[in-house]
N, C-alpha and C. Protein backbone atom coordinates (compact mmCIF):
# COMPACT_ATOMS: atom_id res chain seq x y z
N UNK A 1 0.84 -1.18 0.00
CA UNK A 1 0.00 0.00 0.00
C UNK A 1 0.87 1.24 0.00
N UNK A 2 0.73 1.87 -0.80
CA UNK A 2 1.53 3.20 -1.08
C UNK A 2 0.97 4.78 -0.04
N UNK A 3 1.59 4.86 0.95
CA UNK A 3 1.27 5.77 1.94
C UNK A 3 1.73 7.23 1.49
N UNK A 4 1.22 8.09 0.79
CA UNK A 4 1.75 9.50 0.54
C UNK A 4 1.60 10.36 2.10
N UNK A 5 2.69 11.06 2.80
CA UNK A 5 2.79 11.55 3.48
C UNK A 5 3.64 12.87 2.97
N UNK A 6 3.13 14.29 3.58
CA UNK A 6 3.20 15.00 3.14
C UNK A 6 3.89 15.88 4.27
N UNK A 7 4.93 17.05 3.66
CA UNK A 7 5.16 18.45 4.58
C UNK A 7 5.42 19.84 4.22
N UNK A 8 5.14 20.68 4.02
CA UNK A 8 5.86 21.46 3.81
C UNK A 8 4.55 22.53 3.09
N UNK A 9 5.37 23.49 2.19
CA UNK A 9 4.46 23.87 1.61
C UNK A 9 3.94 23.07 0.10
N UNK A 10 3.00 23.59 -0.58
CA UNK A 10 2.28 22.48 -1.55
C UNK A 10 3.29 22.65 -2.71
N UNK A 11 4.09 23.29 -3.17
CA UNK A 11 5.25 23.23 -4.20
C UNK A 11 6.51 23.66 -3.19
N UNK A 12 6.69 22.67 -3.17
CA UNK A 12 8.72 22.87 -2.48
C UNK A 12 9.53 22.52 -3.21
N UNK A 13 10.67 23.53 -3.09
CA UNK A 13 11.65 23.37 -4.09
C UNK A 13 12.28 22.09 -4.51
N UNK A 14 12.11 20.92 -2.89
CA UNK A 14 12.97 19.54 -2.71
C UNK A 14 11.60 18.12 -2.67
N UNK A 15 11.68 17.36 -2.98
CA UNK A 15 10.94 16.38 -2.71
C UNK A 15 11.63 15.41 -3.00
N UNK A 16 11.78 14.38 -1.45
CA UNK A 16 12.31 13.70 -1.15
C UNK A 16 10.99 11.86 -1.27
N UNK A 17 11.76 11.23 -2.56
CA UNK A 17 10.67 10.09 -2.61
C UNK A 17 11.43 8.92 -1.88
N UNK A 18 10.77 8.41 -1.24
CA UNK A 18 10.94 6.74 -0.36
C UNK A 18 10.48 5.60 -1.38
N UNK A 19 11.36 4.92 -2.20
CA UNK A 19 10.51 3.48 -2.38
C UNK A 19 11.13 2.51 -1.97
N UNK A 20 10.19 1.10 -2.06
CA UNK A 20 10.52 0.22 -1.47
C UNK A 20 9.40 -0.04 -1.00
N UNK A 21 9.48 -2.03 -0.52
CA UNK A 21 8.50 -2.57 -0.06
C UNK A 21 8.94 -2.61 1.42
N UNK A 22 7.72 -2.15 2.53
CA UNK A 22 7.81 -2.05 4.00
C UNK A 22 8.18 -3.55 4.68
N UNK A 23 7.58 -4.26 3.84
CA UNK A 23 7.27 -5.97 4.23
C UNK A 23 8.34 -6.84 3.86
N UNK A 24 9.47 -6.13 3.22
CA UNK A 24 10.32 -7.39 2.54
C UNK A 24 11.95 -6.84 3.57
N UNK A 25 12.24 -6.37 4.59
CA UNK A 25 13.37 -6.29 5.52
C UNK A 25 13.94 -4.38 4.80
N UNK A 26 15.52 -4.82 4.21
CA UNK A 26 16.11 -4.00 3.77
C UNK A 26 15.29 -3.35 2.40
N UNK A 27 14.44 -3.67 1.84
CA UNK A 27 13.26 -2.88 0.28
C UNK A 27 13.05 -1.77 1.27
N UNK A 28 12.45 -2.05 2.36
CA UNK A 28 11.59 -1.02 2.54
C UNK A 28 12.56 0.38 3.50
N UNK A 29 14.07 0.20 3.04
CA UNK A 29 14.24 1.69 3.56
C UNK A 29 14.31 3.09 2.97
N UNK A 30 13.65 2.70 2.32
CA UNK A 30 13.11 4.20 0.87
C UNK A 30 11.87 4.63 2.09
N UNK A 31 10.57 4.37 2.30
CA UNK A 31 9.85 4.49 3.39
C UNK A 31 10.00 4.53 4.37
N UNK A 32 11.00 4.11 5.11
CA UNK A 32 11.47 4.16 6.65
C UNK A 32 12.18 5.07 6.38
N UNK A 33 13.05 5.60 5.50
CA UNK A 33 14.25 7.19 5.71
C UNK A 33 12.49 8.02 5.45
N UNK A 34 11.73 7.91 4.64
CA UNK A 34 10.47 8.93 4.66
C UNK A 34 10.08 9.14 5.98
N UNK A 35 9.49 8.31 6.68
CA UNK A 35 9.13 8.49 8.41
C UNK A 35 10.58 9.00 9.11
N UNK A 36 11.40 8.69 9.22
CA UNK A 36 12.17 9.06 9.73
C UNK A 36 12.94 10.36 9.88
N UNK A 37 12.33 11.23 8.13
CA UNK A 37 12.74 12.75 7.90
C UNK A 37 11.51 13.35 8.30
N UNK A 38 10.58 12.76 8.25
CA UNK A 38 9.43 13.53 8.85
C UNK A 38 9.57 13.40 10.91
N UNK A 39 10.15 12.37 11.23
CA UNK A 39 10.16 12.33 13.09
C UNK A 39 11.59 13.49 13.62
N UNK A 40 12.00 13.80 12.14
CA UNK A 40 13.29 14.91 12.25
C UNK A 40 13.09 15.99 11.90
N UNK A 41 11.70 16.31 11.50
CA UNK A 41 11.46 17.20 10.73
C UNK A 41 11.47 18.25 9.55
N UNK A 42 11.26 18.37 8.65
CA UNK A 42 11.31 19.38 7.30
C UNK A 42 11.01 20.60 7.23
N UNK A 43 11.95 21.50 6.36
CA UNK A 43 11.64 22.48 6.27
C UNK A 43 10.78 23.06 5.43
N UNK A 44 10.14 24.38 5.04
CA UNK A 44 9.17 24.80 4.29
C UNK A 44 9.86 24.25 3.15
N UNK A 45 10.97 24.36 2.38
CA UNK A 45 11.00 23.94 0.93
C UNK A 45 11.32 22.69 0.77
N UNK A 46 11.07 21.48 2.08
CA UNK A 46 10.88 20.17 1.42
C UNK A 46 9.68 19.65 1.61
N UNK A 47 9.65 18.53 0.99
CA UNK A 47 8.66 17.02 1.02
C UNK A 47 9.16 16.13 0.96
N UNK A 48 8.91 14.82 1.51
CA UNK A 48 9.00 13.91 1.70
C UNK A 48 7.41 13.00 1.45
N UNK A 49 7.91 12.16 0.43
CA UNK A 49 6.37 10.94 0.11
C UNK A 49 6.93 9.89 0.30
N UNK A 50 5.87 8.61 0.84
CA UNK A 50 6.71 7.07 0.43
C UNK A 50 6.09 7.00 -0.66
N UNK A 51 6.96 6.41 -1.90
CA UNK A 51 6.39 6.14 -3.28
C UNK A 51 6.46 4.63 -3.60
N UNK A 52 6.48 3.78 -1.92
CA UNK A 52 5.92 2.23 -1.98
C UNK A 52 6.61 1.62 -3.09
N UNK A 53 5.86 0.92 -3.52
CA UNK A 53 6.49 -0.03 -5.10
C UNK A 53 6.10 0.33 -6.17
N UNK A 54 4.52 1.97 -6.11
CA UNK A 54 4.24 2.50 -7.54
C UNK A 54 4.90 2.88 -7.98
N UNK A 55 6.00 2.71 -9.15
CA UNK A 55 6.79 3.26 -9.61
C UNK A 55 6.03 4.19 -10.72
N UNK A 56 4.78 3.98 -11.39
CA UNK A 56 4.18 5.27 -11.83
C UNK A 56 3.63 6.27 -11.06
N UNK A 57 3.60 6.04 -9.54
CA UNK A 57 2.73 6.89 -9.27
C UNK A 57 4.03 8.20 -8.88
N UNK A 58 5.05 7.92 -9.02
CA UNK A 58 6.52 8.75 -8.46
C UNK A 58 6.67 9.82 -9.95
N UNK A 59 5.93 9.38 -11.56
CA UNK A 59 6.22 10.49 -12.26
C UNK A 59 5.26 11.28 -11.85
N UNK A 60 4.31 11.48 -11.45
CA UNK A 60 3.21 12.45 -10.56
C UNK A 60 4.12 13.25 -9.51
N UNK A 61 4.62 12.39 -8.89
CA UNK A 61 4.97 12.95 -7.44
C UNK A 61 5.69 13.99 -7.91
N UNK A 62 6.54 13.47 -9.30
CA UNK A 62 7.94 14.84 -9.90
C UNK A 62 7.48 15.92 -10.52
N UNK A 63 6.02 16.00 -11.28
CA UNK A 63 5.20 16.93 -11.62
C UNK A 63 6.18 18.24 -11.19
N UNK A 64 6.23 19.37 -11.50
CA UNK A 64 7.02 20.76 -10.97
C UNK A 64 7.80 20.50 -10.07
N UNK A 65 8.06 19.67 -9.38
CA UNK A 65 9.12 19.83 -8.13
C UNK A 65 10.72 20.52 -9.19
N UNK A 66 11.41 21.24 -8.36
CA UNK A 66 12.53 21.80 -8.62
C UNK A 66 13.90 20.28 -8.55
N UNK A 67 13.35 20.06 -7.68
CA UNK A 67 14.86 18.93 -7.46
C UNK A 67 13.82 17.71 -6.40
N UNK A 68 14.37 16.81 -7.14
CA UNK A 68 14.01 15.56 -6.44
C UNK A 68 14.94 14.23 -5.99
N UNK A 69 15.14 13.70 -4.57
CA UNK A 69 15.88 12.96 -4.72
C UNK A 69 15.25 11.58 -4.38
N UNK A 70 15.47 10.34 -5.01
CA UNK A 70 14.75 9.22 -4.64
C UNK A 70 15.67 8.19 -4.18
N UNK A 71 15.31 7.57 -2.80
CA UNK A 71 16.00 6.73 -2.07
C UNK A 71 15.48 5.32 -2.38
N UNK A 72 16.30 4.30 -2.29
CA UNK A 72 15.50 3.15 -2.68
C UNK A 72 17.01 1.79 -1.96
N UNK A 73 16.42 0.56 -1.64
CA UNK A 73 17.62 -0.39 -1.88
C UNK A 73 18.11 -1.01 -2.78
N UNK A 74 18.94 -1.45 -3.17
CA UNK A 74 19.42 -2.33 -3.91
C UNK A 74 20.74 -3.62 -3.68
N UNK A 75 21.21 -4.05 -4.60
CA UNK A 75 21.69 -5.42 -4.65
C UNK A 75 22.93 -4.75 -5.55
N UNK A 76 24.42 -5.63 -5.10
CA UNK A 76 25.39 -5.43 -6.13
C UNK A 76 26.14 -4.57 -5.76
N UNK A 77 26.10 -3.54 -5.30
CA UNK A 77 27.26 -2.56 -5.15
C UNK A 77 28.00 -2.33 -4.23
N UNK A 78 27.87 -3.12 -3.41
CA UNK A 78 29.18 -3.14 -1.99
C UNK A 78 28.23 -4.25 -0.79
N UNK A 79 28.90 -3.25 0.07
CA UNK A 79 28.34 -4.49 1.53
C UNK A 79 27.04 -3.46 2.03
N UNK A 80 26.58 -4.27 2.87
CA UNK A 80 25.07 -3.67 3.11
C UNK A 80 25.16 -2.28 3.80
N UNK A 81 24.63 -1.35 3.57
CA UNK A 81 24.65 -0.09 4.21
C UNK A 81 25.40 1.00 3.41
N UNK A 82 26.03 0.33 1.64
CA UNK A 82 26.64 1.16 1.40
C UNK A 82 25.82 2.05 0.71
N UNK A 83 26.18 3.27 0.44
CA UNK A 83 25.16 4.33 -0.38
C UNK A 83 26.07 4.37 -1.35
N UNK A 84 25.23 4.55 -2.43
CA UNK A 84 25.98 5.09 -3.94
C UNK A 84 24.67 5.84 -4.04
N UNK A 85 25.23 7.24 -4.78
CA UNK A 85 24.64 8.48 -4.82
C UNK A 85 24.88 8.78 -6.73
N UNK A 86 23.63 8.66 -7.24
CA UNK A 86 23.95 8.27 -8.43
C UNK A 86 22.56 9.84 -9.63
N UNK A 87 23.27 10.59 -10.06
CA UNK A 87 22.31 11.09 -10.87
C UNK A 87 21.46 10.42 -11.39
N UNK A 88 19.99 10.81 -11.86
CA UNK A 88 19.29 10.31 -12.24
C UNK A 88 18.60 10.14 -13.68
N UNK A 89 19.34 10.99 -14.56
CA UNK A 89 19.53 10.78 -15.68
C UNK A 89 20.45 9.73 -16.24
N UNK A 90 21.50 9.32 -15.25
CA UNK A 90 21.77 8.16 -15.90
C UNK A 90 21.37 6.82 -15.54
N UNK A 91 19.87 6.41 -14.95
CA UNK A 91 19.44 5.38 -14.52
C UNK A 91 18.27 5.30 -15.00
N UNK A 92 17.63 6.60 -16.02
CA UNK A 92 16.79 6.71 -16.45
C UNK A 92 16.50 5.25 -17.69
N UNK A 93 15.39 4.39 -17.86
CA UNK A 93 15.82 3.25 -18.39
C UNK A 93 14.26 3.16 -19.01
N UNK A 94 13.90 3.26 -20.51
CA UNK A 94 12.66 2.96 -21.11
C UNK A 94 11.80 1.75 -20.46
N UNK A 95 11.06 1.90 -20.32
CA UNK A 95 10.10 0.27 -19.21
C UNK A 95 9.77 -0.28 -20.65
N UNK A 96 9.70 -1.69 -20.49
CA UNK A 96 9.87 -2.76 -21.93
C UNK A 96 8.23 -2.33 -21.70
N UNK A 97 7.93 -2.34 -23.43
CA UNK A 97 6.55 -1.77 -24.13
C UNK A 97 5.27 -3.41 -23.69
N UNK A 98 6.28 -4.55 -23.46
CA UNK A 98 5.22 -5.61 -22.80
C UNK A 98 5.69 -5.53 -21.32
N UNK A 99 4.80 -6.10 -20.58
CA UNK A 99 4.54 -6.40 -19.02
C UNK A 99 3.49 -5.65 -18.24
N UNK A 100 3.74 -5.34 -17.11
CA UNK A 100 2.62 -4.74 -16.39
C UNK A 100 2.82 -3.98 -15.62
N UNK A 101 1.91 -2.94 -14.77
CA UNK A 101 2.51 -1.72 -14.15
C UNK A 101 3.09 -1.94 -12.99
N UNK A 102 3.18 -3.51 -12.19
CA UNK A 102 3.97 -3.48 -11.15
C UNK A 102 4.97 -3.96 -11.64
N UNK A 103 5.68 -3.97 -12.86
CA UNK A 103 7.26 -3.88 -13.04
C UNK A 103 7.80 -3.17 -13.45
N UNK A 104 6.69 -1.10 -13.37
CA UNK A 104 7.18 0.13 -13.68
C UNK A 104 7.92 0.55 -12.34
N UNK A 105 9.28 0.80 -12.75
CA UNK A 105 9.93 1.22 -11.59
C UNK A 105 10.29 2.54 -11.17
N UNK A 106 11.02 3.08 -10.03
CA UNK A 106 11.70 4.08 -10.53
C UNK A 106 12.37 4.80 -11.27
N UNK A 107 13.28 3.95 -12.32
CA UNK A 107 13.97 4.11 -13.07
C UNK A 107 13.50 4.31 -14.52
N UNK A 108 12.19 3.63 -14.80
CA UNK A 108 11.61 3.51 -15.71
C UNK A 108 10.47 4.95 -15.19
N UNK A 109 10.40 5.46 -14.10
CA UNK A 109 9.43 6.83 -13.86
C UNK A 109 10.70 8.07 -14.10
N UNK A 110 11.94 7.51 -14.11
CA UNK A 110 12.76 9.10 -14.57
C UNK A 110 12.55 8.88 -16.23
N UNK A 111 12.72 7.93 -16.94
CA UNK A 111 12.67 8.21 -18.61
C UNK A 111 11.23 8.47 -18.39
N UNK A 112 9.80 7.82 -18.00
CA UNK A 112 8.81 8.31 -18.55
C UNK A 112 8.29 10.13 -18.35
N UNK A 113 8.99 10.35 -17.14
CA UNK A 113 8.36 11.33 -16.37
C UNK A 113 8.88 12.92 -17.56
N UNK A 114 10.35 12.97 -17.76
CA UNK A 114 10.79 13.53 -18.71
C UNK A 114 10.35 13.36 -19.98
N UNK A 115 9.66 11.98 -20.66
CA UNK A 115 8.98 12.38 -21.83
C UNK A 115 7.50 13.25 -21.37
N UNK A 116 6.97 12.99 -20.57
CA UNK A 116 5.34 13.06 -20.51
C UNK A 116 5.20 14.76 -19.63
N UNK A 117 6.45 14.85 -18.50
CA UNK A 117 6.11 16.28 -18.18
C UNK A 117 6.98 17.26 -18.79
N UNK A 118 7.87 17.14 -19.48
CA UNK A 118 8.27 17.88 -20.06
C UNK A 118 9.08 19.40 -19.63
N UNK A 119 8.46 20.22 -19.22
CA UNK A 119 8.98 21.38 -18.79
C UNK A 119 8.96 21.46 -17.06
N UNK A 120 7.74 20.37 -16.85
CA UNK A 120 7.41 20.43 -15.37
C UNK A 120 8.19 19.30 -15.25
N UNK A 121 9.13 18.61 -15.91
CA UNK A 121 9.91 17.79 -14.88
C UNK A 121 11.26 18.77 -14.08
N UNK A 122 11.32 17.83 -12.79
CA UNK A 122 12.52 18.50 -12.56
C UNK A 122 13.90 18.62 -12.96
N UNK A 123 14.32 19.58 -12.30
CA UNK A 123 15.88 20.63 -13.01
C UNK A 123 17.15 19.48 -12.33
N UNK A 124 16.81 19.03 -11.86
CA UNK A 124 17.79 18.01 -11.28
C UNK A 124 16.98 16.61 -10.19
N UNK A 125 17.11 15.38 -10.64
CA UNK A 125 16.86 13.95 -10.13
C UNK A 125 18.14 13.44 -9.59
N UNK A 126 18.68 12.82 -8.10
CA UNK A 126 19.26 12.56 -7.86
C UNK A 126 18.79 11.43 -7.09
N UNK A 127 19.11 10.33 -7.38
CA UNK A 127 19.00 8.97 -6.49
C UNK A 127 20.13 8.37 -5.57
N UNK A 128 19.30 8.01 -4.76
CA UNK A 128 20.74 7.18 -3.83
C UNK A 128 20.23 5.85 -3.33
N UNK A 129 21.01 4.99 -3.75
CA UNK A 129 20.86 3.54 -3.40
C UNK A 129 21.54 3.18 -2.31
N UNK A 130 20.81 2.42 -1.46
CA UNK A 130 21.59 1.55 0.26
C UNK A 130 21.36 0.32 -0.21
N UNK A 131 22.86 -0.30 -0.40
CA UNK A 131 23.23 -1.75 -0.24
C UNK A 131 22.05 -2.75 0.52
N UNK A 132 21.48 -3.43 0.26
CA UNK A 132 20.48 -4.48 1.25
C UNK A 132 21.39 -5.38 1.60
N UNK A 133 21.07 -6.21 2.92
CA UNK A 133 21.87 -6.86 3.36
C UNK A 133 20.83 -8.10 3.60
N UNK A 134 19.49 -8.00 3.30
CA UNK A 134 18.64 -8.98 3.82
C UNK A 134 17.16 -8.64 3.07
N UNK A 135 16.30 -9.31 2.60
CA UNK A 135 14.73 -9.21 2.21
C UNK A 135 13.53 -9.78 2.48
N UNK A 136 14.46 -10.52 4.04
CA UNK A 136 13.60 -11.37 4.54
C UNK A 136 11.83 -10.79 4.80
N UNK A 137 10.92 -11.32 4.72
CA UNK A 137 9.52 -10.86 4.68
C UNK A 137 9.29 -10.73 6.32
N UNK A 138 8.77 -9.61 6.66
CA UNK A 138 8.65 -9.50 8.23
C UNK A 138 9.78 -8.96 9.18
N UNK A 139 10.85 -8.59 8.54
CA UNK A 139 12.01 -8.94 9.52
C UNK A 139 12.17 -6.95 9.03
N UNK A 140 13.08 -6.59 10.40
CA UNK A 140 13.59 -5.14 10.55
C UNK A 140 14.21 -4.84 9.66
N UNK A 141 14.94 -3.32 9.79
CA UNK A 141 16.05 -3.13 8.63
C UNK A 141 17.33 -3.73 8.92
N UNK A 142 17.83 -4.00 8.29
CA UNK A 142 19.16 -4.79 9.47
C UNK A 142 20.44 -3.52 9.65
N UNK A 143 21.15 -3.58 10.89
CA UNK A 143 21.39 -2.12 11.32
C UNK A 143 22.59 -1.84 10.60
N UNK A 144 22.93 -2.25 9.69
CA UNK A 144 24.03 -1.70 8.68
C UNK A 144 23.38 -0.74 8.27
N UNK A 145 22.16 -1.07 6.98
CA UNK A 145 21.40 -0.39 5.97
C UNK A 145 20.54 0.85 7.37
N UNK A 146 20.23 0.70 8.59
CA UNK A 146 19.61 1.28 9.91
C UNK A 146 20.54 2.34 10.04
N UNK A 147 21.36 2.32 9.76
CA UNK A 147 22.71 3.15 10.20
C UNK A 147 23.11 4.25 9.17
N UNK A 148 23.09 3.36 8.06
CA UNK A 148 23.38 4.49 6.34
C UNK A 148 21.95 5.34 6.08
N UNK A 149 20.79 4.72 6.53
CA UNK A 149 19.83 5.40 6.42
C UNK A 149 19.54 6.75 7.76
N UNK A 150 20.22 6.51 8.54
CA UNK A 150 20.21 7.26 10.06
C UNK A 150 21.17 8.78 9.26
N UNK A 151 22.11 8.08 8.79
CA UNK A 151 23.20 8.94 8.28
C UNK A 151 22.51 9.91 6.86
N UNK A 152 22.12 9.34 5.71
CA UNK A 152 21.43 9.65 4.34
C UNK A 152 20.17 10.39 4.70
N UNK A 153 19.45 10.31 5.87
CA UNK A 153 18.36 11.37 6.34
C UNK A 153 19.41 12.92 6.94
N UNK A 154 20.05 12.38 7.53
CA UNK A 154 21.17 14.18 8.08
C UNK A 154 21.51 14.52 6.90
N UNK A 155 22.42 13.70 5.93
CA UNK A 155 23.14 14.59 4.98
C UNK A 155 21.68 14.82 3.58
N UNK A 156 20.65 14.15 3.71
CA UNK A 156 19.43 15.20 3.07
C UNK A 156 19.03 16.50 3.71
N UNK A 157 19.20 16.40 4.65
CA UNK A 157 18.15 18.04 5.87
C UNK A 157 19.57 18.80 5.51
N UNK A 158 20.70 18.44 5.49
CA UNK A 158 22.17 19.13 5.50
C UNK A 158 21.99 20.29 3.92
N UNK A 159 22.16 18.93 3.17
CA UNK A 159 22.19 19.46 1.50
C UNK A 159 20.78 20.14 0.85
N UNK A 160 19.30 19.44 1.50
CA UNK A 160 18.27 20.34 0.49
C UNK A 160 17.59 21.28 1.70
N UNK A 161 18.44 21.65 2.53
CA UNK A 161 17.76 22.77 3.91
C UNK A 161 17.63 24.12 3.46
N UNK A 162 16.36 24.49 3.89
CA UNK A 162 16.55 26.14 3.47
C UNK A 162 17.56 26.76 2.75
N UNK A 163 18.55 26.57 4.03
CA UNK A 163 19.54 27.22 3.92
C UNK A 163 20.61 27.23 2.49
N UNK A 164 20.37 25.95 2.03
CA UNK A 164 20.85 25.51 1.15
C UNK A 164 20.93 25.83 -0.59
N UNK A 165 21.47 26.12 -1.64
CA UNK A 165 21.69 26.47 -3.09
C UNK A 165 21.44 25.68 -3.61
């Protein structure tokens, strides 16, 4: 179930998307860094949504936002907890013209979102991936990926804060 949670004012310059599944261990810390920037609180020019596993419903979410960054886990790139911080134009990836909308992903919502909004997409997409260390169904985050995500919520409030260029 895809929980949109909201802060800030109704166009903020930053919007911060969570995906991931809540139910499968390390998936779901795209949604847990979302609760977790909201129990830390945001400033007027961010948002924070969980964008769950709809991966169409995240080219909506990018509609006008100025800068968006989307957190998510993944597999392959180091040991669990590691972040790779990856632009989002280059992960942007056409979704194959057969299958179905739960195998539209994030990646497949940065190429669609740039064909379909066009001027209202945003001026900069930045993703960051946390290493999973586990996907067990039911089970916590395990405190590697608990720890990079503890850390990847400060250095978001750090880099898209008011205060911030």
């Amino acid at each position: 179930m895809q929980q949109d949670i909201q802060i800030g004012e109704p166009d903020p310059a930053v919007l911060i998307i969570g995906c991931g599944n809540l139910l499968r261990g390390d998936d779901g810390v795209g949604p847990r860094l979302v609760s977790r920037l909201l129990d830390l609180g945001l400033p007027q020019s961010m948002r924070a949504v969980d964008g769950g596993t709809a991966g169409l419903a995240v080219v909506d979410m990018m509609d006008g936002i100025r800068q968006v960054a989307i957190v998510d886990a993944c597999t392959g790139v180091g040991e669990p907890g590691f972040v790779l911080e990856v632009p989002g134009e280059s992960l942007a990836v056409q979704a194959p013209a057969v299958g179905n909308l739960h195998d539209f992903r994030f990646d497949h919502a940065i190429a669609f979102g740039r064909l379909m909004l066009k001027e209202r997409f945003p001026e900069r997409v930045t993703v960051f991936l946390i290493e999973a260390g586990q996907f067990t169904p039911g089970a916590p985050l395990s405190e590697a990926v608990a720890r990079s995500m503890e850390s990847l919520c400060r250095e978001l409030l750090r880099r898209y804060g008011e205060n911030s260029s």
